[in-house]
Structure formats: C-alpha cells, structure tokens
Protein backbone atom coordinates (compact mmCIF):
# COMPACT_ATOMS: atom_id res chain seq x y z
CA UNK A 1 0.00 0.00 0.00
CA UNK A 2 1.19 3.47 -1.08
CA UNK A 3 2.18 5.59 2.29
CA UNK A 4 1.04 9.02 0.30
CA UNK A 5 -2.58 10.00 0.60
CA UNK A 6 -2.72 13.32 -1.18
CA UNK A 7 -1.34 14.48 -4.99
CA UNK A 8 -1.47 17.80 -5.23
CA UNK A 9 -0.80 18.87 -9.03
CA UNK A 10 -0.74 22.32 -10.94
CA UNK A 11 -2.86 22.87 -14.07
CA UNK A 12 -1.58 24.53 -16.30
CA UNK A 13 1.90 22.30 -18.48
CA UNK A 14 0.54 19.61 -16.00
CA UNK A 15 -2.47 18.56 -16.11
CA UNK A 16 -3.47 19.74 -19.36
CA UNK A 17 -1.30 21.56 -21.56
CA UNK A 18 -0.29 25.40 -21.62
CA UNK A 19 -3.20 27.03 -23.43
CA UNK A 20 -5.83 29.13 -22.52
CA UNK A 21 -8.62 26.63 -23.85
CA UNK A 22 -6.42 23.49 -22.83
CA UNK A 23 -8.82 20.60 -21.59
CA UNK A 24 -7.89 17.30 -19.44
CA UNK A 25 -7.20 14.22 -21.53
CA UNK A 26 -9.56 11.16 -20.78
CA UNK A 27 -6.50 8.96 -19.07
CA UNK A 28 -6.53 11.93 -16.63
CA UNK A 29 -10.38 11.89 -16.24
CA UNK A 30 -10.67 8.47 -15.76
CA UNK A 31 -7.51 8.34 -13.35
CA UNK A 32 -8.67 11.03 -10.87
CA UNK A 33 -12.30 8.81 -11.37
CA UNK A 34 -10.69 5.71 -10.32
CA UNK A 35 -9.10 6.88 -7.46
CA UNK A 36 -11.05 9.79 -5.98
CA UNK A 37 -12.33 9.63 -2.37
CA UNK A 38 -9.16 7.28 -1.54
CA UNK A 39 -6.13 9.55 -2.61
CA UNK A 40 -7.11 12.96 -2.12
CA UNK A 41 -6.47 15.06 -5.48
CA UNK A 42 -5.76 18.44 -4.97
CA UNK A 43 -4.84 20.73 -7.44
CA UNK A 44 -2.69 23.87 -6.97
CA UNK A 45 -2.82 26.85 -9.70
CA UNK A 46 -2.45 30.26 -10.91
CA UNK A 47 -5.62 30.48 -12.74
CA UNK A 48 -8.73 32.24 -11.54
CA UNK A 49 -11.76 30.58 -9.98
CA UNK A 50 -14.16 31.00 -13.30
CA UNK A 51 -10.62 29.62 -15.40
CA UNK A 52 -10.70 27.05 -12.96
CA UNK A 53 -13.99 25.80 -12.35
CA UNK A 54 -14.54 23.99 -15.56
CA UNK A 55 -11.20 22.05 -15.71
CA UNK A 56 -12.18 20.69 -12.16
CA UNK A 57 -15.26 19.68 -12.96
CA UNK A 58 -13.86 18.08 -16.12
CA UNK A 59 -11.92 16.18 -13.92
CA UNK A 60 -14.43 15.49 -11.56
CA UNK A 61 -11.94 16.88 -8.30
CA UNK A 62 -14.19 17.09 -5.35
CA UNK A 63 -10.91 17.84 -2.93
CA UNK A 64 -10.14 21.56 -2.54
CA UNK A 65 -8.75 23.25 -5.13
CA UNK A 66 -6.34 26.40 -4.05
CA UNK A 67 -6.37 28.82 -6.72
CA UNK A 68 -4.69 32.42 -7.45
CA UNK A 69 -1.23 31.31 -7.08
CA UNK A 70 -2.18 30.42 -3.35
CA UNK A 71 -3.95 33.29 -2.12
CA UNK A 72 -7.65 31.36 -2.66
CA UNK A 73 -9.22 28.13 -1.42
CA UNK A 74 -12.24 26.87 -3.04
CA UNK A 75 -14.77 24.02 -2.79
CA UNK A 76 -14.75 23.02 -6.23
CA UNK A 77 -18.40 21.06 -5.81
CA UNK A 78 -20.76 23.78 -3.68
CA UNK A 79 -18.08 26.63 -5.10
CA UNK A 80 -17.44 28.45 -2.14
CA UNK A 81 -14.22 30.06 -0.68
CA UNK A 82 -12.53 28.07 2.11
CA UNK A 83 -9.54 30.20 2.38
CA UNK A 84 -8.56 34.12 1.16
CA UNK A 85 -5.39 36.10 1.57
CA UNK A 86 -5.31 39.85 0.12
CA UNK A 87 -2.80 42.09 -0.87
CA UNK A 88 -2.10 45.16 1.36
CA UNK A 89 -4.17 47.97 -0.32
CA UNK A 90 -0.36 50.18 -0.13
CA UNK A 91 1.28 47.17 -1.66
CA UNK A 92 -1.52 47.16 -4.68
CA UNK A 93 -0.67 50.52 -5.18
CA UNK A 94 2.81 50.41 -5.12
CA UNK A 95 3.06 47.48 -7.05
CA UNK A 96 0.28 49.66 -9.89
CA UNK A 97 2.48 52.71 -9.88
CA UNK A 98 5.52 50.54 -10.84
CA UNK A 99 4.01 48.73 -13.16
CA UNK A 100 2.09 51.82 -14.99
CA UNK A 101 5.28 52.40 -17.46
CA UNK A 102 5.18 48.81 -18.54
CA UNK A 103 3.77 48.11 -22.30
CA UNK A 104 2.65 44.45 -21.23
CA UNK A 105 -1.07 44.05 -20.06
CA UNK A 106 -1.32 44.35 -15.96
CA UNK A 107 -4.35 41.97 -14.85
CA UNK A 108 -5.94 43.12 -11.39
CA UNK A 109 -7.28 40.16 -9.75
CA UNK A 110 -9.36 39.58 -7.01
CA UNK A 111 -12.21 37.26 -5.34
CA UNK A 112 -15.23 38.05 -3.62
CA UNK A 113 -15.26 35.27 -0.34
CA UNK A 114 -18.44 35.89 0.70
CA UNK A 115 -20.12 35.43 -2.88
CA UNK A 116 -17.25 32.75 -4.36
CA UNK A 117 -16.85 34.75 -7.44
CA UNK A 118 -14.71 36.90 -9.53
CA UNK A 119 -15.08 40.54 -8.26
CA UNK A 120 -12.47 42.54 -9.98
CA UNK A 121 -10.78 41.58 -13.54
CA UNK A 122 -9.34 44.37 -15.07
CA UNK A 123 -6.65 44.82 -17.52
CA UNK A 124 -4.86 48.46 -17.27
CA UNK A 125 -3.99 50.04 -14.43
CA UNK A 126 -5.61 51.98 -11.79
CA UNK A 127 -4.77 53.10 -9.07
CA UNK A 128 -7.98 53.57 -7.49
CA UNK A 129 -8.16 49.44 -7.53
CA UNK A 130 -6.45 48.85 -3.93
CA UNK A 131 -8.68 46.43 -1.88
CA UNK A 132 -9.71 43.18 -2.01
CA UNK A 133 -6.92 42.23 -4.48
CA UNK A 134 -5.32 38.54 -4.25
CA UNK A 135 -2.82 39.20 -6.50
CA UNK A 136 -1.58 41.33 -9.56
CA UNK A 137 -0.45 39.91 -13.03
CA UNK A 138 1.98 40.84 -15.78
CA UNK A 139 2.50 38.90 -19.03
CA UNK A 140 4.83 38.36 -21.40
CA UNK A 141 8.49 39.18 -19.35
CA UNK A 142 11.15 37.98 -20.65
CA UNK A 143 14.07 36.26 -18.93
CA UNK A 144 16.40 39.85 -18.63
CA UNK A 145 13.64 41.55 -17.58
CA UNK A 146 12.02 39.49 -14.64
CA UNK A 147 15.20 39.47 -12.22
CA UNK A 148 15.19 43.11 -11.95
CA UNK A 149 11.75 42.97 -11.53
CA UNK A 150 11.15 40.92 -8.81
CA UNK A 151 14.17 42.65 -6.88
CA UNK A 152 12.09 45.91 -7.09
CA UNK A 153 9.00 44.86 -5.95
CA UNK A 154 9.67 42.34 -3.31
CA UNK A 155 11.74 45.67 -1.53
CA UNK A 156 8.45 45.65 -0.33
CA UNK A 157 7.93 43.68 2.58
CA UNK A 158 4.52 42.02 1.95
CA UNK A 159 5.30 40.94 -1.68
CA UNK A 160 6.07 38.14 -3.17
CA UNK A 161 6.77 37.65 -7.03
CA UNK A 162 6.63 34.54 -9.03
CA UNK A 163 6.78 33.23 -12.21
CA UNK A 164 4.95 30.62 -14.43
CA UNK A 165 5.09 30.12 -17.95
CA UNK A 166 3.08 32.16 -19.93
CA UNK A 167 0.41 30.98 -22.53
CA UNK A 168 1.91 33.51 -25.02
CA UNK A 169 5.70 33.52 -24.60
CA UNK A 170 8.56 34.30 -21.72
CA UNK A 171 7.22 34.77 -18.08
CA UNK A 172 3.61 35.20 -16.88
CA UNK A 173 4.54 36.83 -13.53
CA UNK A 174 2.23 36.80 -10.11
CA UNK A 175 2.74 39.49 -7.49
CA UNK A 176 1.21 38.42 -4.55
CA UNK A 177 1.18 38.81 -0.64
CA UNK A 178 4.15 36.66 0.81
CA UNK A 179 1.71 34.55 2.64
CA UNK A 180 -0.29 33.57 -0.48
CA UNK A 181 2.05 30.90 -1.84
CA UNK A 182 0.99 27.47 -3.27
CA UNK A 183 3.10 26.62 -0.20
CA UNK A 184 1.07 27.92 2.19
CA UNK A 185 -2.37 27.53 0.85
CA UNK A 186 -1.01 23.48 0.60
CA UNK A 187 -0.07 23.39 4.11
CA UNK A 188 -3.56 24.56 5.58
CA UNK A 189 -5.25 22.04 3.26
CA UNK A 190 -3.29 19.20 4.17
CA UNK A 191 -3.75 20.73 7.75
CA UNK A 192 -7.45 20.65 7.47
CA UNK A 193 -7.53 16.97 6.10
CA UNK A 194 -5.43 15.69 8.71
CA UNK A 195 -2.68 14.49 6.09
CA UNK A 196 1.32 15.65 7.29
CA UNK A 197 3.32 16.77 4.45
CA UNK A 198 5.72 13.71 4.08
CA UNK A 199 2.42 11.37 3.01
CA UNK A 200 1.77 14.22 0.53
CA UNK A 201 2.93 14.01 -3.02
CA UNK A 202 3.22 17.29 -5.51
CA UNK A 203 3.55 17.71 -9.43
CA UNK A 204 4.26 20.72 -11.44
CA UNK A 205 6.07 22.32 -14.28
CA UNK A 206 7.08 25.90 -13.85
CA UNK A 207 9.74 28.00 -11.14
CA UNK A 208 6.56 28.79 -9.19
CA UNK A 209 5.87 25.25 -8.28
CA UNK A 210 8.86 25.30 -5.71
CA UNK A 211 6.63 26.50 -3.12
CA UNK A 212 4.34 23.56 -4.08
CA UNK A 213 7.22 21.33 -3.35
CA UNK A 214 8.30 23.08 -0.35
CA UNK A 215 4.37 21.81 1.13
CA UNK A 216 5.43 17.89 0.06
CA UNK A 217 7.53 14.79 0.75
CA UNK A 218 7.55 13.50 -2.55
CA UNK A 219 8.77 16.13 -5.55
CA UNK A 220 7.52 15.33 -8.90
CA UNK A 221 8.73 17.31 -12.12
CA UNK A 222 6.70 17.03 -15.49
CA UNK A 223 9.15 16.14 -18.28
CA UNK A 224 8.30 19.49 -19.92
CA UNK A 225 9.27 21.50 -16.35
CA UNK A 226 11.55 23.97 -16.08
CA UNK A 227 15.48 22.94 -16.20
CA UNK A 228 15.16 24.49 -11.94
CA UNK A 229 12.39 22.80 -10.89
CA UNK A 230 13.62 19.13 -12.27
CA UNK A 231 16.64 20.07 -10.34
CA UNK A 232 14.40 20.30 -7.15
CA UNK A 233 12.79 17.20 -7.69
CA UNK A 234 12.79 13.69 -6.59
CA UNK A 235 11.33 11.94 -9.80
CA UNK A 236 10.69 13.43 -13.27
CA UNK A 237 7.50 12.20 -14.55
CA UNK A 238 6.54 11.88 -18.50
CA UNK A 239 5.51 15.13 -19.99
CA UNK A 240 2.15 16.55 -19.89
CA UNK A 241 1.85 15.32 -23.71
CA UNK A 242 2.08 12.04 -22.79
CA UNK A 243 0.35 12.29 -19.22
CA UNK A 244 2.57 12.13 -16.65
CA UNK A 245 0.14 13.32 -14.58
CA UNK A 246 -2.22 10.50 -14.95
CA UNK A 247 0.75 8.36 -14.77
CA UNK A 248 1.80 9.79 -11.63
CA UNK A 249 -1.77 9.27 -10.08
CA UNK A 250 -1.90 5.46 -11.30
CA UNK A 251 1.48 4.64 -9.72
CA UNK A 252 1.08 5.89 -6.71
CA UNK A 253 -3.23 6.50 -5.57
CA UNK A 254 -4.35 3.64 -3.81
C-alpha cells in the first residue's frame, strides 16, 4: 500500500497543456475517477476561480482546489471560498504605480469570499483598484527583464513575485502577498484533512511550483518542467503530452 494520501498537481503544463482553452485528456479523467475519495487530489494553480472551475469539474476533483497562485481556497463542488489572503491595499498601489510604465497588459485580480466569485478583472492600471486584491499579473516578461523585476518589488515587505510560464511567450509573472504561496495555501489544506506533508505528493512544471514542493515529501517534475524545478525534484515524470500526470496518479493513488 502506497504511504502518500494526497497528490497535489498544478494545471496549467501539467495537467493539461499550456493554453488558454487546454482541456484534461480522458486517461486523466478516468484516473482522478478511479481513485477519488481514496487519494485525495488536490490541485494547486495560478488560474482564476471561473478559469478554474470547468477544468475541475472536467476532472471530476471534489478535494479543494487552491487557486490564485495560493492566495484562494475553493470548494470546487458547492463553489465556495474556504480560504482568502489579500494584498495590502499600499502594496496594490505600489506594485500599480511601478508597473504603470510597462507596455505588457497588468491583470488586477481579485475574489469576492463571501459570494465565491470573480469581483475585480481588469486589464490596465488603476490606481484607485487597492482592496480586495489577491494578487496582480503581468504577461509576457522575458528572462532579462524578470530578475530586476522581482528585486524591485519584493523591496516591499509584503510581496512576493513569481513566475509561471506564460500561454503567449517568456514569463507570466504573479505578485502576490508573501503569505499567499501554493506553499502555504497546501499546508492549511493538508492541515485541514489531517494528512502531514511527508504522506503528501506534488507535481508541477514551472519555477513557481517550488513552493508547491516546499508543502510535500515526494517532488515530482513534469518532463516538460523547467530545467530548476527538475533540479528540485525527486522523480521526473513523463511530460504533460504524454500524461505524466495521470501516470503519476496510477502509480502511486491507492
């Protein structure tokens, strides 16, 4: 019998592949429907709760699903927020009035917990847009450009910047609060189901899903991840193309 009881897996280069209208393959589907209620199948993304929503119930994941980089917790079956972690409305700003040089699209994100939906989704900037926000996006950086980036904005002590690969090209990059990591939005789930990190197993592609190792005992690279994550990892799994993911989940669900 398998020791791990949880496999928690990013979407996006993972699950299904990197593309906006990317759907699960039908060796994932029937995987997760094989071994749901016995491994618990939690997945872990960047995406927004209405990008979200219909991938999980593609999949059929009745598990939480932690969402916005880590900053949101959902119950992907009655949709409702289980979890929510803001920016700092002077962070939002500061991070705006950095940003409001930039040619690349800025995305303004943020979730309504009381109703479980999207309440803000701008693209632009403005300034006026300070509360409420989980996290603030900015496409298309390239791989000179993001290291100075991140160095400015995380002078500020609530932010944290990531990066995951973007559906267009280069980096898509998620500013967040420091406390709104994969890792920490993994931690209170596995908390909450009574499952400690070492029986916990986690998949994922891009720089970003370090923190969604840093939750786990076992560390599983896709074979399309990034060349720093497969050096953080205990197993490389078969690319997303050829589903690692449902390959992972056969191995090792029980």
């Amino acid at each position: 019998m398998s020791k791990y009881r949880a496999i928690v897996f990013d979407l996006d280069g993972t699950a299904i592949l990197n593309a906006h209208d990317a759907a699960a393959s039908q060796r994932l589907i029937d995987a997760v429907t094989k071994y749901r209620g016995r491994t618990r199948l939690i997945a872990a993304t960047g995406r927004t709760l209405f990008e979200t929503l219909p991938i999980a119930k593609a999949l059929g994941l009745t598990d939480p699903c932690i969402i916005m980089g880590g900053a949101v917790t959902i119950d992907p079956v009655t949709e409702t927020v289980l979890a929510h972690t803001t920016l700092p409305p002077a962070s939002v700003e500061a991070v705006l009035d950095h940003l409001k040089s930039w040619p690349n699209h800025v995305y303004v994100r943020g979730e309504n917990a009381a109703a479980g939906h999207i309440d803000k989704a701008i693209i632009g900037q403005d300034a006026g847009l300070k509360h409420n926000v989980d996290m603030v996006c900015i496409d298309q950086i390239t791989d000179h450009e993001f290291p100075a980036l991140k160095a400015e904005l995380e002078r500020h002590p609530k932010i944290l910047v990531t990066s995951a690969p973007s559906w267009n090209s280069g980096h898509f990059v998620i500013i967040s609060h420091r406390d709104a990591t994969k890792e920490h939005a993994i931690a209170g789930v596995l908390q909450g189901l009574n499952i400690p990190p070492a029986a916990a197993i986690g998949v994922g592609d891009g720089d970003n899903d370090l923190h969604l190792f840093a939750a786990v005992g076992l560390k599983v690279a896709m074979g399309n991840a990034t060349p720093t994550l497969k050096a953080a990892a205990d197993i490389i799994a078969p690319g997303v193309e050829d589903d690692g993911l449902a390959y992972i989940i056969e191995q090792y669900a029980t």
